[in-house]
Protein backbone atom coordinates (compact mmCIF):
# COMPACT_ATOMS: atom_id res chain seq x y z
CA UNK A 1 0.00 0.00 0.00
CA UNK A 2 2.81 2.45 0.71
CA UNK A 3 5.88 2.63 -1.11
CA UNK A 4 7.92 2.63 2.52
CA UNK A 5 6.60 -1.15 2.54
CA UNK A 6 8.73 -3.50 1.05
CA UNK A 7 9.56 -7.09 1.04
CA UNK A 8 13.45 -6.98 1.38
CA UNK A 9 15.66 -7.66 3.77
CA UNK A 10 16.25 -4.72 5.57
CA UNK A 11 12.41 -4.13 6.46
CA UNK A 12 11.00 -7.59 7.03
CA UNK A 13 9.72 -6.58 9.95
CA UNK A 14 6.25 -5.07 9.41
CA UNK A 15 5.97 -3.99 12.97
CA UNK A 16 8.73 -1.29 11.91
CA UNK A 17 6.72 0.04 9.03
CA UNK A 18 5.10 3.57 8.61
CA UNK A 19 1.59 3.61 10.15
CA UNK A 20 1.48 0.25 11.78
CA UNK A 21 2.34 -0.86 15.36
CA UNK A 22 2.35 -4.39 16.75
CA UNK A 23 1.48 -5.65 20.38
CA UNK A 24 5.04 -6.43 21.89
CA UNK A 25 4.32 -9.74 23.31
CA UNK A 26 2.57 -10.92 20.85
CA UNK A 27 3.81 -9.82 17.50
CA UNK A 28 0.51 -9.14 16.38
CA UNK A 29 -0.18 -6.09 14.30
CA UNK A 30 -3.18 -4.00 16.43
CA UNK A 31 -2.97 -0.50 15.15
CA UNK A 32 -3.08 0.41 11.57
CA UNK A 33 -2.71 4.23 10.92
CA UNK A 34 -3.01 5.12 7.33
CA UNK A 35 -4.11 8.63 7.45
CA UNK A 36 -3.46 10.35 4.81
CA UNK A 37 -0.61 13.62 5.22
CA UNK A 38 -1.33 16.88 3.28
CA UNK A 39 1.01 15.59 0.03
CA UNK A 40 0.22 11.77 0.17
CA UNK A 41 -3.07 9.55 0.25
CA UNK A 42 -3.96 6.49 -0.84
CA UNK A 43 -6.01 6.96 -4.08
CA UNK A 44 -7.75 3.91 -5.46
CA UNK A 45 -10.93 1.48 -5.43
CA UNK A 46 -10.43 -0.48 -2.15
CA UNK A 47 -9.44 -3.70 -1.99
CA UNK A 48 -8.10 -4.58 1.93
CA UNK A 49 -9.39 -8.13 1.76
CA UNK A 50 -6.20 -9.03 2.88
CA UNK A 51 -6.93 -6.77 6.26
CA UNK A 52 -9.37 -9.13 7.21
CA UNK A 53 -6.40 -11.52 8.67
CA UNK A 54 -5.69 -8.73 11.15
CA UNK A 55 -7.66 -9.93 13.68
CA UNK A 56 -6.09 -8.34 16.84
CA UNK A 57 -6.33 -5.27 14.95
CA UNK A 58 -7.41 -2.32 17.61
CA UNK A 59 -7.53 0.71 15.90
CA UNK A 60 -7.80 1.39 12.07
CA UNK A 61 -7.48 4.62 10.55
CA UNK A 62 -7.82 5.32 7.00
CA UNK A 63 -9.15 9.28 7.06
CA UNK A 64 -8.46 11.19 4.47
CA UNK A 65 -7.79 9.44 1.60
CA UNK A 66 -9.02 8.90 -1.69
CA UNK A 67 -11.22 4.93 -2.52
CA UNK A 68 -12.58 6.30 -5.54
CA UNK A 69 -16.54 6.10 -3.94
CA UNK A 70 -15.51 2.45 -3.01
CA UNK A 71 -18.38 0.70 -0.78
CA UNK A 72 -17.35 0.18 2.85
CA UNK A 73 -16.42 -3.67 3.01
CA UNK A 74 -19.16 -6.01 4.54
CA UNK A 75 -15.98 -7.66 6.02
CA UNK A 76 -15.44 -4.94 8.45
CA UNK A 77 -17.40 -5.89 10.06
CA UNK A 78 -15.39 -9.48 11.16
CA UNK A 79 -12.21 -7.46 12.81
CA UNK A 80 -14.03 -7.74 15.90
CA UNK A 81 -11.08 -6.38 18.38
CA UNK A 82 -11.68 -3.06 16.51
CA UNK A 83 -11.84 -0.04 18.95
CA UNK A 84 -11.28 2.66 16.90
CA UNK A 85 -12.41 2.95 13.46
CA UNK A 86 -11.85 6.23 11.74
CA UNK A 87 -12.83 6.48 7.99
CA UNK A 88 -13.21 10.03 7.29
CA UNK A 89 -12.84 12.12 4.53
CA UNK A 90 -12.30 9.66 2.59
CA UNK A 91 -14.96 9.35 -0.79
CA UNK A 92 -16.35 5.81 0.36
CA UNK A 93 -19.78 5.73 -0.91
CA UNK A 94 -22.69 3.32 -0.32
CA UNK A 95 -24.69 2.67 2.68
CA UNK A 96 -22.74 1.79 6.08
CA UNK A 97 -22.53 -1.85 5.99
CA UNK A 98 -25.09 -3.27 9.15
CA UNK A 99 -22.31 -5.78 10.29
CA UNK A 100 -20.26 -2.92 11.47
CA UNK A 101 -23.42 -2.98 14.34
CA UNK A 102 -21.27 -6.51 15.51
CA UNK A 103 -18.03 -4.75 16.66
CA UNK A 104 -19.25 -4.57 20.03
CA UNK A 105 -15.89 -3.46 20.95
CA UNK A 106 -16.01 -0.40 19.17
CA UNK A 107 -15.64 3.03 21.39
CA UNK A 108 -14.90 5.27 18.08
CA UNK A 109 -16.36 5.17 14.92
CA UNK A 110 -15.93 8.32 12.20
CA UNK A 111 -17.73 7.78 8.84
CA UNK A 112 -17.98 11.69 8.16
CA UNK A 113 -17.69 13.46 5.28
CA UNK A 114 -18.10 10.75 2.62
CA UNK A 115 -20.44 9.95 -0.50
């Protein structure tokens, strides 16, 4: 997603990489911060399928950035550790999925200021 995250072998370690953070006993990746900065955002339709495997994920930020009037995935709704979820700003269109009602851990939740 980010050209600062690469598959080589001087940053293997995704827990070192821009925007995320990992739980230090565990290893596990729980904070995701991909907000965009005022010269870079993530422009495209979304595609984070892959984000679904993050399922200690804790916080997950992807204001201001551009999906392209992308739907909000159904599969949100199945990181169910998620305490903060900040999507702002962000041109997702579509109606908020209902599973994001099954994050019952949730304390945060921006949709603002999309389509």
């Amino acid at each position: 997603m980010l050209f600062t995250w690469r598959d080589d072998e001087k940053s293997r370690n995704c827990c070192k990489w821009k925007g995320i953070q990992c739980d230090h006993q565990t290893g596990h990746v729980i904070i995701l911060r991909l907000r965009a900065s005022n010269i870079q955002y993530l422009r495209a339709t979304v595609n984070i399928s892959s984000l679904f495997a993050l399922q200690n994920i804790q916080h997950f930020d992807l204001s201001y950035n551009f999906f392209l009037w992308s739907h909000i995935p159904e599969l949100m709704g199945s990181l169910t550790n998620l305490r903060y979820l900040n999507l702002s700003y962000s041109s997702f269109g579509g109606n908020i999925p209902t599973q994001l009602g099954s994050l019952t851990y949730l304390m945060y939740l921006d949709l603002s200021y999309n389509n």
